[in-house]
PDB file of N, CA and C in Angstrom:
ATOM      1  N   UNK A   1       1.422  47.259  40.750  1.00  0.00           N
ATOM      2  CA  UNK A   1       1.149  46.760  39.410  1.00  0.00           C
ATOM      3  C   UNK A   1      -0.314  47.048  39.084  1.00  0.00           C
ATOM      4  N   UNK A   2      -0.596  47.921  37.452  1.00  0.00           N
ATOM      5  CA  UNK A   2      -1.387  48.059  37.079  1.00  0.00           C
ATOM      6  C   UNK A   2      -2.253  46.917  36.467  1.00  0.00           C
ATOM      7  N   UNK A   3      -3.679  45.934  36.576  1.00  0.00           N
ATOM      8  CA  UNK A   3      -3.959  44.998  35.572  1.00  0.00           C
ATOM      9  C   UNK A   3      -5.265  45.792  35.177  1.00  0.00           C
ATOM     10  N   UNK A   4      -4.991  45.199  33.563  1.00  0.00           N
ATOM     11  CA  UNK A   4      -6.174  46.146  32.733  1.00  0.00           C
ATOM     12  C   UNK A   4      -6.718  45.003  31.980  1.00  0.00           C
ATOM     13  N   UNK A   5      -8.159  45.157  31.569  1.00  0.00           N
ATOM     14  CA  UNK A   5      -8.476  43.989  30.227  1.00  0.00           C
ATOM     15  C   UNK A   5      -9.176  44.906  29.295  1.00  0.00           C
ATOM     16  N   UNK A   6      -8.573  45.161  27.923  1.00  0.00           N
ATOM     17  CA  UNK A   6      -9.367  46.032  26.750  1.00  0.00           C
ATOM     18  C   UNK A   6      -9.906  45.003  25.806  1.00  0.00           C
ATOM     19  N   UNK A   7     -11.024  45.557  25.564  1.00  0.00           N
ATOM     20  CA  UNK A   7     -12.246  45.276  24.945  1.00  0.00           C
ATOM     21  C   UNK A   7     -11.544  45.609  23.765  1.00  0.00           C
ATOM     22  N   UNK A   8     -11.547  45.228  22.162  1.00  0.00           N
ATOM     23  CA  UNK A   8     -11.077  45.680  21.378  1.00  0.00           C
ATOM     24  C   UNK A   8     -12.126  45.202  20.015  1.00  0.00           C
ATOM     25  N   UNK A   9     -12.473  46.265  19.701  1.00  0.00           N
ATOM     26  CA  UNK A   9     -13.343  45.499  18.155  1.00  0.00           C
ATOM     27  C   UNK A   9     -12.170  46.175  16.952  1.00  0.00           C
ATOM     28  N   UNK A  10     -12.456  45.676  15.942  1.00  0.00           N
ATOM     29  CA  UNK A  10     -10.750  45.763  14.803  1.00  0.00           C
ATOM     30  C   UNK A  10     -11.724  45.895  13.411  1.00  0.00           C
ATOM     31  N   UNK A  11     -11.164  46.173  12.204  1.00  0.00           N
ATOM     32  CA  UNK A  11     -11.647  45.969  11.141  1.00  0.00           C
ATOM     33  C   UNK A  11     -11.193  44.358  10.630  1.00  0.00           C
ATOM     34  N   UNK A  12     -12.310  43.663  10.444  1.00  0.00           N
ATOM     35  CA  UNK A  12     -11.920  42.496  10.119  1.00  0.00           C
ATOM     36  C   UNK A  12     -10.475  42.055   9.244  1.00  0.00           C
ATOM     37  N   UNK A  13      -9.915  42.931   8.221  1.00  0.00           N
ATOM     38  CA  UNK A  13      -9.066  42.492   7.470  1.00  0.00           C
ATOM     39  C   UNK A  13      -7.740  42.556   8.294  1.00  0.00           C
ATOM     40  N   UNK A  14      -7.512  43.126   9.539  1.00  0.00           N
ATOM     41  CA  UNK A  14      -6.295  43.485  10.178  1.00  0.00           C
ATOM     42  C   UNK A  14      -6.592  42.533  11.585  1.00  0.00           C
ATOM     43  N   UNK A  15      -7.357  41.770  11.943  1.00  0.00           N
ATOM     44  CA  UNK A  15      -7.498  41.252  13.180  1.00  0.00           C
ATOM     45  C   UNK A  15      -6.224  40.439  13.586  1.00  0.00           C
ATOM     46  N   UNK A  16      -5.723  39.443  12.468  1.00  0.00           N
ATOM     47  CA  UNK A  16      -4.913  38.761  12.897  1.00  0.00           C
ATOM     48  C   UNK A  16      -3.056  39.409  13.168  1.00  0.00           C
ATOM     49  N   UNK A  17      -3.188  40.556  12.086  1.00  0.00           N
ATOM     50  CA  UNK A  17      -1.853  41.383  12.089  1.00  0.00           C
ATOM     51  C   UNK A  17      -1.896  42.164  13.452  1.00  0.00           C
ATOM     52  N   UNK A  18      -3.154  42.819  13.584  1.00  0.00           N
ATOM     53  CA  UNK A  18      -3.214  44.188  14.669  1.00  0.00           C
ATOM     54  C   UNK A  18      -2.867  42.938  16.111  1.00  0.00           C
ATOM     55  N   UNK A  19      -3.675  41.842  16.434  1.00  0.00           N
ATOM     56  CA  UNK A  19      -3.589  41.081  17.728  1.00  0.00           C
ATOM     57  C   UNK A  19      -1.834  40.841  17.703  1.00  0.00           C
ATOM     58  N   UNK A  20      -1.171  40.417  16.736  1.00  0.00           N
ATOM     59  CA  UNK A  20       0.139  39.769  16.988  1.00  0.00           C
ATOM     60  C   UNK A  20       1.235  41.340  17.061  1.00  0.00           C
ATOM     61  N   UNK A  21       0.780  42.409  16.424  1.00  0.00           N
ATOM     62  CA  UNK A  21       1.456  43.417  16.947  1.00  0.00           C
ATOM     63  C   UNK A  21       0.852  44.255  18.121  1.00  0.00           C
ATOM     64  N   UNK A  22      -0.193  43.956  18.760  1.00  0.00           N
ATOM     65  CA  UNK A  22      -0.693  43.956  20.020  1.00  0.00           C
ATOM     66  C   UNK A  22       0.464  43.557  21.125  1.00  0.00           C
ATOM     67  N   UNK A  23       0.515  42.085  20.904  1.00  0.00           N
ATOM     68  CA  UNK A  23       1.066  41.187  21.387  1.00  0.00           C
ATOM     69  C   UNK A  23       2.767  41.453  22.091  1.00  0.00           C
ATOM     70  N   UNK A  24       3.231  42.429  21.135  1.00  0.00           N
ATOM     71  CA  UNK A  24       4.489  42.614  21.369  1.00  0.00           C
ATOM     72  C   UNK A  24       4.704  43.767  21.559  1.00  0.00           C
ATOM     73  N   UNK A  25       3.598  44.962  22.028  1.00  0.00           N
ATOM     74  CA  UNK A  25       3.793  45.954  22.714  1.00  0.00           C
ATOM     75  C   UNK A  25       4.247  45.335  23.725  1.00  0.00           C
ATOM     76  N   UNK A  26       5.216  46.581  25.006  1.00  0.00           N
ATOM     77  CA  UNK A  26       5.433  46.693  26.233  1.00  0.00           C
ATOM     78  C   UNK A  26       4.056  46.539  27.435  1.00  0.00           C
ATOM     79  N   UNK A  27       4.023  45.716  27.921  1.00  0.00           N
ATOM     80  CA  UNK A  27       2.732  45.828  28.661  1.00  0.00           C
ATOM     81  C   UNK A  27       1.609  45.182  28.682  1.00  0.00           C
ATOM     82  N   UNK A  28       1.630  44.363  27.235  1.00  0.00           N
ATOM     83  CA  UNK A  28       0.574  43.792  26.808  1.00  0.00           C
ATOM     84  C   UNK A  28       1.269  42.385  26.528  1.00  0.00           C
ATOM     85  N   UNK A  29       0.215  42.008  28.145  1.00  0.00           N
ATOM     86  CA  UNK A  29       0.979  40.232  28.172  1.00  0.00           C
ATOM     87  C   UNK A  29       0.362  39.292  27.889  1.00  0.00           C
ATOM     88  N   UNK A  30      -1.218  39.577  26.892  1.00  0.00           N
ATOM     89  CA  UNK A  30      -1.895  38.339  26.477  1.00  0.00           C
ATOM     90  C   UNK A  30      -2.739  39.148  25.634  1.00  0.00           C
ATOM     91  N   UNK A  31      -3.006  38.441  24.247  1.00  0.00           N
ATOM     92  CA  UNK A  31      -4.117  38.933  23.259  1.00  0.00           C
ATOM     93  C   UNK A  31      -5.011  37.762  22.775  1.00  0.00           C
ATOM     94  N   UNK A  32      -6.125  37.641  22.911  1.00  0.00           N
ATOM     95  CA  UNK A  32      -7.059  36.818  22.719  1.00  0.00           C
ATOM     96  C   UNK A  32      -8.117  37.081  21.650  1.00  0.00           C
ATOM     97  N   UNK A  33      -7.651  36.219  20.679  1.00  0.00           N
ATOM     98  CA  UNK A  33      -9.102  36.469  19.511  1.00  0.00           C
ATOM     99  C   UNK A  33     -10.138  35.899  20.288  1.00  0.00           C
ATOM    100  N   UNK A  34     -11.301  36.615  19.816  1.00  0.00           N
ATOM    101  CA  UNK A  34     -12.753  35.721  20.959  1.00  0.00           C
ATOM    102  C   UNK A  34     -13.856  35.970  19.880  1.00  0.00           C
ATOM    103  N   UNK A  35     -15.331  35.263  20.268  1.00  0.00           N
ATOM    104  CA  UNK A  35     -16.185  35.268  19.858  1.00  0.00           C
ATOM    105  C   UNK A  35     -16.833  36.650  20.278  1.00  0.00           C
ATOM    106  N   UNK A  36     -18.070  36.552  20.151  1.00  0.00           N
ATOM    107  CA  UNK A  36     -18.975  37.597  20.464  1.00  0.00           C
ATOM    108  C   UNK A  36     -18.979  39.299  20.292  1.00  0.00           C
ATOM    109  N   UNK A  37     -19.342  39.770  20.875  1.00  0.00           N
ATOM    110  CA  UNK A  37     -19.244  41.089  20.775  1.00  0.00           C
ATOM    111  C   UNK A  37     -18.126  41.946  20.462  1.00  0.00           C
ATOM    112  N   UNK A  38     -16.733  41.969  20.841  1.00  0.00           N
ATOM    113  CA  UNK A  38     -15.452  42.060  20.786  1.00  0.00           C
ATOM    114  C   UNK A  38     -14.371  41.202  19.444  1.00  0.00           C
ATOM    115  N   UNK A  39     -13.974  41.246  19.318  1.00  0.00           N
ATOM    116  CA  UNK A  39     -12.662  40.976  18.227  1.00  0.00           C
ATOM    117  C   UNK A  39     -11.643  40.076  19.059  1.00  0.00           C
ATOM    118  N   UNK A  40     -11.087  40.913  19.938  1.00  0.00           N
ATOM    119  CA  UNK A  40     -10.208  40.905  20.520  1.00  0.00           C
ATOM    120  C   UNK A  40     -10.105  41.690  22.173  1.00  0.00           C
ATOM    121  N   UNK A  41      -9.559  40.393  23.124  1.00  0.00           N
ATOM    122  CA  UNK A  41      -9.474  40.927  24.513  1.00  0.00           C
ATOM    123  C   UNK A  41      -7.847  40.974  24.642  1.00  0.00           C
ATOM    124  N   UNK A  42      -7.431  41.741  24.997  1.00  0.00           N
ATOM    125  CA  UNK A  42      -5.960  42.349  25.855  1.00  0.00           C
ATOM    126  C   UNK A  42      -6.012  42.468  27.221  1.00  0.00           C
ATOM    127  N   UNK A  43      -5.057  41.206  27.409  1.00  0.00           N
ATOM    128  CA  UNK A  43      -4.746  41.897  28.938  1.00  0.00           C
ATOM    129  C   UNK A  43      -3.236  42.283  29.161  1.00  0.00           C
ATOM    130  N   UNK A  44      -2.960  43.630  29.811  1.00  0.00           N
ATOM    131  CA  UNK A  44      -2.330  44.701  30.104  1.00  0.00           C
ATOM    132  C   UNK A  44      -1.761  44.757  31.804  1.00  0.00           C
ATOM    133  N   UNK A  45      -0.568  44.235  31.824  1.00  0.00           N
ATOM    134  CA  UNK A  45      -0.006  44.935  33.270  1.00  0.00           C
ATOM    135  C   UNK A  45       1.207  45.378  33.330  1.00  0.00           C
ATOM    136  N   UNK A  46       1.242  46.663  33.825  1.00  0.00           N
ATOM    137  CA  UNK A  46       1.977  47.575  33.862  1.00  0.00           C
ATOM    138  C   UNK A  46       2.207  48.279  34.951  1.00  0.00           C
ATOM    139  N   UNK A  47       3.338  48.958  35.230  1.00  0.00           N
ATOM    140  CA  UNK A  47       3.994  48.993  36.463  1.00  0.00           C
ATOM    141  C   UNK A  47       2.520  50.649  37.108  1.00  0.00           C
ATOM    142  N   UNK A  48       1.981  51.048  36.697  1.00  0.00           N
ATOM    143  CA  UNK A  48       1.330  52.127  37.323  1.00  0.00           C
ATOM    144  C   UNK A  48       0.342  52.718  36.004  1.00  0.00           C
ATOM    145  N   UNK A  49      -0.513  54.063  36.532  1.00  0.00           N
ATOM    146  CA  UNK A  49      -1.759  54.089  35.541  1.00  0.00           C
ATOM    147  C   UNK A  49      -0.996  54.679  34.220  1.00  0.00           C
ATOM    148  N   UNK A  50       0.046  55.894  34.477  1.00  0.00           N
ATOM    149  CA  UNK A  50       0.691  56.776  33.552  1.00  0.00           C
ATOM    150  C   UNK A  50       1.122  55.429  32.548  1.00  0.00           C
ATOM    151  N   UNK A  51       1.474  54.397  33.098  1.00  0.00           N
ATOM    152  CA  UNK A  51       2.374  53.369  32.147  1.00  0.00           C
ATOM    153  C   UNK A  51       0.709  53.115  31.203  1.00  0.00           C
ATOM    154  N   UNK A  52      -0.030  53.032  31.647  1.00  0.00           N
ATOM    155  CA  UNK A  52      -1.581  52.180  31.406  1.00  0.00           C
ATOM    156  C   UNK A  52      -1.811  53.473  29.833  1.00  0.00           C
ATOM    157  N   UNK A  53      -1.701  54.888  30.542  1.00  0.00           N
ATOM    158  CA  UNK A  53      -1.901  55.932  29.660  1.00  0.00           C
ATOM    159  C   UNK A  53      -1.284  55.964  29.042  1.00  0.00           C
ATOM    160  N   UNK A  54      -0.074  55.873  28.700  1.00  0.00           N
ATOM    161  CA  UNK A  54       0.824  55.689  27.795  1.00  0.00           C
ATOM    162  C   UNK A  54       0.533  54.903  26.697  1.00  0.00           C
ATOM    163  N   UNK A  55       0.144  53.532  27.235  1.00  0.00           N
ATOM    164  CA  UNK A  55       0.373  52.075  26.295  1.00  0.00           C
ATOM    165  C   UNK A  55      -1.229  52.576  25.457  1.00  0.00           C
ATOM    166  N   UNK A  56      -1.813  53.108  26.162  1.00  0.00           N
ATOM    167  CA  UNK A  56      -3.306  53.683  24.957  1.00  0.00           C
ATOM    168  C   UNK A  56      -3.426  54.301  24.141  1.00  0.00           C
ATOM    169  N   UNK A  57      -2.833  55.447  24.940  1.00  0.00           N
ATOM    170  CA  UNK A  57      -3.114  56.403  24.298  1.00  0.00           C
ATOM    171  C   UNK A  57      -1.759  56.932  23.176  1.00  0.00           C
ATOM    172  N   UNK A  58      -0.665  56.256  23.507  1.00  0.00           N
ATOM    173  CA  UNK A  58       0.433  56.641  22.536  1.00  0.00           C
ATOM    174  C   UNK A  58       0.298  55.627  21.849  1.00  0.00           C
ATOM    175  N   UNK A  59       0.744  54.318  22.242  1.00  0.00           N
ATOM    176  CA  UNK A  59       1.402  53.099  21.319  1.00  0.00           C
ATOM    177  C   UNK A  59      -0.552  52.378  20.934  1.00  0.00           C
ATOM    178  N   UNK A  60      -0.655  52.308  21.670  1.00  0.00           N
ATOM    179  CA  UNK A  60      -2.030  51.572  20.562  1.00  0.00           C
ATOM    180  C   UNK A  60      -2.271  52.499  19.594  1.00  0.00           C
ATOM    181  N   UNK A  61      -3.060  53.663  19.977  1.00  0.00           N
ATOM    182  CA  UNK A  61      -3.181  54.707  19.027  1.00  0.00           C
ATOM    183  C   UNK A  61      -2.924  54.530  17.708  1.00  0.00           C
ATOM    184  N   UNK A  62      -1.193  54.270  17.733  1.00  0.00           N
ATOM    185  CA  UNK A  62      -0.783  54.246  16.003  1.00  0.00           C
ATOM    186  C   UNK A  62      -0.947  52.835  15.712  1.00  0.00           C
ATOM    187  N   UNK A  63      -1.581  51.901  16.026  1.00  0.00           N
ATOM    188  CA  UNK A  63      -2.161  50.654  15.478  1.00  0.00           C
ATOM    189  C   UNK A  63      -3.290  50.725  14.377  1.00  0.00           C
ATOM    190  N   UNK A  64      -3.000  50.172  13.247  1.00  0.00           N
ATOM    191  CA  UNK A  64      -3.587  50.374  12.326  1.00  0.00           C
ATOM    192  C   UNK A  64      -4.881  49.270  12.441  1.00  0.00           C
ATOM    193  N   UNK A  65      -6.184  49.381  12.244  1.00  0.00           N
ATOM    194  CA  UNK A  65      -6.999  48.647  12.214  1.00  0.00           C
ATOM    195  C   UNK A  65      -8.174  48.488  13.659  1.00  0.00           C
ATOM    196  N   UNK A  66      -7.912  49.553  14.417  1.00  0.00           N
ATOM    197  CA  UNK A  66      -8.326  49.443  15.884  1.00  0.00           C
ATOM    198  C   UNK A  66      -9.620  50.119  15.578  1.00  0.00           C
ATOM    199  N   UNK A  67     -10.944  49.931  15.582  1.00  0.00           N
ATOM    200  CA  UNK A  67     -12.348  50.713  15.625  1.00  0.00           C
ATOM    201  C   UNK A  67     -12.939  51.109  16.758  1.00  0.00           C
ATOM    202  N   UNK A  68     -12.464  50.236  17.533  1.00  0.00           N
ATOM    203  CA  UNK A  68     -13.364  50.669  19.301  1.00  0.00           C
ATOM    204  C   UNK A  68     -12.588  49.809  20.297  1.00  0.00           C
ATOM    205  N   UNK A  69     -12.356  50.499  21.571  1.00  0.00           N
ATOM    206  CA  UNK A  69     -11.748  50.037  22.884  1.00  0.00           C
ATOM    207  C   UNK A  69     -12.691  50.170  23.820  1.00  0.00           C
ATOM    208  N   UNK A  70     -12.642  49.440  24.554  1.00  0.00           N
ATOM    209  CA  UNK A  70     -13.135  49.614  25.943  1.00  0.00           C
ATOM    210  C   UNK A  70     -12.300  49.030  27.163  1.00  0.00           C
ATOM    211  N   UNK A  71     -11.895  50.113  28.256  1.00  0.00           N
ATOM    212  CA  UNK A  71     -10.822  49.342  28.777  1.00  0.00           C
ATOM    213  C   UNK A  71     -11.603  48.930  30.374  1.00  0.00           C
ATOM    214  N   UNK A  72     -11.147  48.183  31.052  1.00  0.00           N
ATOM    215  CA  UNK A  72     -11.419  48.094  32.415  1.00  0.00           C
ATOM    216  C   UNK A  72      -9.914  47.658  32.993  1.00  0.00           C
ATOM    217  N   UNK A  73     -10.296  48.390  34.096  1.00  0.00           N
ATOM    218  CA  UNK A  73      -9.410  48.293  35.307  1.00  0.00           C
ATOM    219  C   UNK A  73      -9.830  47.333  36.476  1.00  0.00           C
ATOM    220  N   UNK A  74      -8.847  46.992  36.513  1.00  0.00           N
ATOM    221  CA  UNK A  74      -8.746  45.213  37.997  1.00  0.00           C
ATOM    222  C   UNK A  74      -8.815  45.991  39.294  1.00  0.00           C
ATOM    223  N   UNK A  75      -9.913  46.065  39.976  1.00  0.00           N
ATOM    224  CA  UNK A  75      -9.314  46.615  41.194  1.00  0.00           C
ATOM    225  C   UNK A  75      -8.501  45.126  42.108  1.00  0.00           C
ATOM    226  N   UNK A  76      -9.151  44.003  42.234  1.00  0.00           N
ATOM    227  CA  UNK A  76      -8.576  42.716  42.767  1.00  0.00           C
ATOM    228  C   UNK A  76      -8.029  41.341  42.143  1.00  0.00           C
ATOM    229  N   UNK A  77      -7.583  40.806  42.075  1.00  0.00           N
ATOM    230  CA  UNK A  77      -7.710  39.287  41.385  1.00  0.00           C
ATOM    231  C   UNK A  77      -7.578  38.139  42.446  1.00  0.00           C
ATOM    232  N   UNK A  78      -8.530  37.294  42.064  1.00  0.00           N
ATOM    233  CA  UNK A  78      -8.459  36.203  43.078  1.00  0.00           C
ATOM    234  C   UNK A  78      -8.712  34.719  41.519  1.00  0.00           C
ATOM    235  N   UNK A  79      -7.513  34.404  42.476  1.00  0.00           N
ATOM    236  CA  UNK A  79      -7.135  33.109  41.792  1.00  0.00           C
ATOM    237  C   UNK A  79      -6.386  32.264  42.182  1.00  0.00           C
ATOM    238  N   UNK A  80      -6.515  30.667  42.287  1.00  0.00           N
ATOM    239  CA  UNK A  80      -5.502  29.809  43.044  1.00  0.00           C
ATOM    240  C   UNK A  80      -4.047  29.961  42.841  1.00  0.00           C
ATOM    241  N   UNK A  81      -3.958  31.221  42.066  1.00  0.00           N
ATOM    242  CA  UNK A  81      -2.407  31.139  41.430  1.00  0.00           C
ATOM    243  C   UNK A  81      -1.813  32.474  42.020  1.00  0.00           C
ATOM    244  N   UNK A  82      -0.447  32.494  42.548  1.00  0.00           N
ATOM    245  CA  UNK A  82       0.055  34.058  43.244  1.00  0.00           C
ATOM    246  C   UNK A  82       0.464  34.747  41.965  1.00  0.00           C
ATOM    247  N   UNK A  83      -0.377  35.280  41.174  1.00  0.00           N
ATOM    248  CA  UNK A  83      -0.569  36.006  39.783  1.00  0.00           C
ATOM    249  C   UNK A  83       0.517  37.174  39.913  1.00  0.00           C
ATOM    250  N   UNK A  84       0.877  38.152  41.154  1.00  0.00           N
ATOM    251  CA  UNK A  84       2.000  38.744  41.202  1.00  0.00           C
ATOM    252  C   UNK A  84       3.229  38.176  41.486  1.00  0.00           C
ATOM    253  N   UNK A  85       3.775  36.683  41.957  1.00  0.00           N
ATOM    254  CA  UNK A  85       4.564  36.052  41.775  1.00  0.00           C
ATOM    255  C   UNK A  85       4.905  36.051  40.745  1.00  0.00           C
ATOM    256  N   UNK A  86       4.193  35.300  39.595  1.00  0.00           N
ATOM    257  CA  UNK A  86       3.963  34.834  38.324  1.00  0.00           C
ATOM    258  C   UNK A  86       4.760  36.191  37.158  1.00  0.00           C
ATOM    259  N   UNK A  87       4.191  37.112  37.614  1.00  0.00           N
ATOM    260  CA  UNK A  87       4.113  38.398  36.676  1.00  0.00           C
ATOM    261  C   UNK A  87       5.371  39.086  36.876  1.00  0.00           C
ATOM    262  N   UNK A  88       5.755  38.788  37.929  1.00  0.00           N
ATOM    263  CA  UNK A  88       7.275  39.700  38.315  1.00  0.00           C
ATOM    264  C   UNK A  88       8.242  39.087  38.308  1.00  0.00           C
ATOM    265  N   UNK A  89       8.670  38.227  37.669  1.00  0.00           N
ATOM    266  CA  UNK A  89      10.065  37.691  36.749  1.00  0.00           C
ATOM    267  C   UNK A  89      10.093  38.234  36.071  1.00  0.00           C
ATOM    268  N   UNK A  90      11.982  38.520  36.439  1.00  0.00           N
ATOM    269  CA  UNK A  90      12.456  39.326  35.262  1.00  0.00           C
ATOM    270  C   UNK A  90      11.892  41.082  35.456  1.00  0.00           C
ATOM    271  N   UNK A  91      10.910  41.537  36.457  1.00  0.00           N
ATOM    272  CA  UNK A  91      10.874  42.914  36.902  1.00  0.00           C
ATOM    273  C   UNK A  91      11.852  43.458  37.621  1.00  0.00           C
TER     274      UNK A  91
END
């Protein structure tokens, strides 16, 4: 399992449309309006990187309202919670 978090800045008039059709791409299992620098954070897990390339570079792509990405890649996660338990229902 791929985990990604994109940085997303938006044109203000589409923030709330572009996050909720964010939301219901394949892959994209949390969208967060936030303060500061960013618009919007996405986090992304997906079964491998091609799935990761895909969900960017095809399906965001035609999202209307997107100005700038920045993506990072998880190499670890540590958290009191078995986060790949969690994530693989229903895989």
């Amino acid at each position: 399992m791929v985990t990604a978090i994109i940085l997303i800045n938006a044109d203000r008039h589409h923030i709330g449309d572009l996050a909720q059709k964010m939301a219901d791409l394949d892959g994209i299992s949390e969208v967060y309006s936030v303060s500061g620098r960013y618009d919007l954070v996405a986090i992304v897990r997906v079964e491998n990187n091609e799935a990761l390339a895909h969900l960017v570079t095809h399906d965001m792509v035609k999202l209307e309202g997107i100005t700038h990405t920045e993506s990072m890649l998880s190499f670890r996660a540590f958290s009191r919670h078995d986060l790949d338990e969690m994530f693989s229902i229903g895989m």
